[in-house]
C-alpha atoms as a PDB file:
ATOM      1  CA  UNK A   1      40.695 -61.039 103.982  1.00  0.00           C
ATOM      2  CA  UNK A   2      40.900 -57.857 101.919  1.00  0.00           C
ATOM      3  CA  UNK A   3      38.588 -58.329  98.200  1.00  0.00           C
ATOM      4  CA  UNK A   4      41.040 -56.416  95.907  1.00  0.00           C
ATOM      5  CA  UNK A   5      39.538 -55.546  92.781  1.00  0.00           C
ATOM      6  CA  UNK A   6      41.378 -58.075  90.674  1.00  0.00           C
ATOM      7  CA  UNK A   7      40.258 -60.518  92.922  1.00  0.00           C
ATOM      8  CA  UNK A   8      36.774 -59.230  92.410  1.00  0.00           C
ATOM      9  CA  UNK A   9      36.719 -59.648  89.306  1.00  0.00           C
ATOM     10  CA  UNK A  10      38.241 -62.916  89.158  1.00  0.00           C
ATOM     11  CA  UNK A  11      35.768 -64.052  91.937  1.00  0.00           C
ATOM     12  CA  UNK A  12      33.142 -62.508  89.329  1.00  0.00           C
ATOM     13  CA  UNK A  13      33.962 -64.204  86.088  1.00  0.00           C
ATOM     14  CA  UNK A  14      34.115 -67.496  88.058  1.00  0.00           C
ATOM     15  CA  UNK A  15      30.750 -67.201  89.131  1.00  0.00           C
ATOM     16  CA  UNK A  16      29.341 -66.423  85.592  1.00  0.00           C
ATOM     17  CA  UNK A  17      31.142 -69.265  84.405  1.00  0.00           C
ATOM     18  CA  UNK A  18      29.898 -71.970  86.877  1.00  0.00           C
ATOM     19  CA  UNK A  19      26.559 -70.232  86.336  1.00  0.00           C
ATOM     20  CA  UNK A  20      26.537 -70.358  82.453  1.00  0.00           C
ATOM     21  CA  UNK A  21      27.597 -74.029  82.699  1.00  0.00           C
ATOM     22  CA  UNK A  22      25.170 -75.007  84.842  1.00  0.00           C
ATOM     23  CA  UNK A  23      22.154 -72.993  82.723  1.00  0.00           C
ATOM     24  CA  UNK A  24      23.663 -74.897  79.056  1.00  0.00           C
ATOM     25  CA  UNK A  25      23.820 -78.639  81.376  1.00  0.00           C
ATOM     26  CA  UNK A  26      19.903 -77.489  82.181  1.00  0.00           C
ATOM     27  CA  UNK A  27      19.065 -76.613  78.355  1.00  0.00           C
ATOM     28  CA  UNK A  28      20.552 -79.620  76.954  1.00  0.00           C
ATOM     29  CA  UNK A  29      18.693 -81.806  79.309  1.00  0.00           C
ATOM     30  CA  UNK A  30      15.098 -80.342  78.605  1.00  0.00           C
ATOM     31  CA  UNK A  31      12.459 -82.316  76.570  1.00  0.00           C
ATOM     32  CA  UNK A  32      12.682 -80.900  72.855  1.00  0.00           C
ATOM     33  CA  UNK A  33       9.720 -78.824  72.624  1.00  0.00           C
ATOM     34  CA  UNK A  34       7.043 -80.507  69.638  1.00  0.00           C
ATOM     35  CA  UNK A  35       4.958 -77.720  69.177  1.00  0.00           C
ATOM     36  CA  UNK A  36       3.520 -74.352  70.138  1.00  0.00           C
ATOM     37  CA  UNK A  37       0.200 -73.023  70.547  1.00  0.00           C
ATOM     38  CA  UNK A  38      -0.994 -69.495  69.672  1.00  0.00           C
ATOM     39  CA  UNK A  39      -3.252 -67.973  72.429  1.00  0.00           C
ATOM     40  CA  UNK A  40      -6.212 -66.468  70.687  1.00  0.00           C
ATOM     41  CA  UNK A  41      -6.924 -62.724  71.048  1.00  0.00           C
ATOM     42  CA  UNK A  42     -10.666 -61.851  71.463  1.00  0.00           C
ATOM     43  CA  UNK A  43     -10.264 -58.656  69.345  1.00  0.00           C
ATOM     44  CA  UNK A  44      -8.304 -56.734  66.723  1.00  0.00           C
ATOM     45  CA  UNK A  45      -6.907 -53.717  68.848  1.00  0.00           C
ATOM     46  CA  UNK A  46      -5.986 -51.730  65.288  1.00  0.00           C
ATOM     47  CA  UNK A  47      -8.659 -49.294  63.500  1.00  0.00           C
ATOM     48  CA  UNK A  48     -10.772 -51.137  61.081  1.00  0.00           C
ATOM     49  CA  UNK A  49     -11.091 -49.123  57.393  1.00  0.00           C
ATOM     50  CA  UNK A  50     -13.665 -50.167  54.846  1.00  0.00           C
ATOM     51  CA  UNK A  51     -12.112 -51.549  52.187  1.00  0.00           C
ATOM     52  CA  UNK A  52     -11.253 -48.921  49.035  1.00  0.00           C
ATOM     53  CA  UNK A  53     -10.428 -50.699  45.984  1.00  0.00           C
ATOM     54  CA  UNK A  54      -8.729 -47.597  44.100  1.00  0.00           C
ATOM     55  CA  UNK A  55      -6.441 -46.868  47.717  1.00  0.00           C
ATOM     56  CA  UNK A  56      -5.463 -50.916  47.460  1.00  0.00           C
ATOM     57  CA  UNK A  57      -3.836 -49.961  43.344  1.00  0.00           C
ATOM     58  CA  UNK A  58      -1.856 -46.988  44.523  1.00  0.00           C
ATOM     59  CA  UNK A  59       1.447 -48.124  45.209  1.00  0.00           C
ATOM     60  CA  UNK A  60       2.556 -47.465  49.414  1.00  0.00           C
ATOM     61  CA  UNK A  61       3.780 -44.600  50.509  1.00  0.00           C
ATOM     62  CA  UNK A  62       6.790 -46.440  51.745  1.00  0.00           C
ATOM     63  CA  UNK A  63       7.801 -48.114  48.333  1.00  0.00           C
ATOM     64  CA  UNK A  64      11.163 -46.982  47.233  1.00  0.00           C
END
């Protein structure tokens, strides 16, 4: 059996169907979910400035 290209394709879109179906049957039957929880990170990975209380009044260099 020769696998033309239109049958390719047509062989192709029928899989992504029966596999999209079966993905939204599997997401409708989950649990809702109730809640999250965060996972804590042991340290700030950013530079840490001393605070300047004149810098804090300037207005940002990205403003406007």
């Amino acid at each position: 059996m020769e696998l033309k290209r239109r049958n390719f394709i047509a062989v192709g879109l029928a899989a992504l169907a029966a596999a999209g179906t079966g993905a939204w049957v599997w997401l409708r039957q989950r649990p809702p979910v109730r809640w999250l929880v965060a996972v804590r990170v042991g340290h700030y990975s950013g530079p840490i400035r001393p605070l300047d209380e004149c810098e804090m009044k300037q207005p940002g260099k990205w403003i406007g």
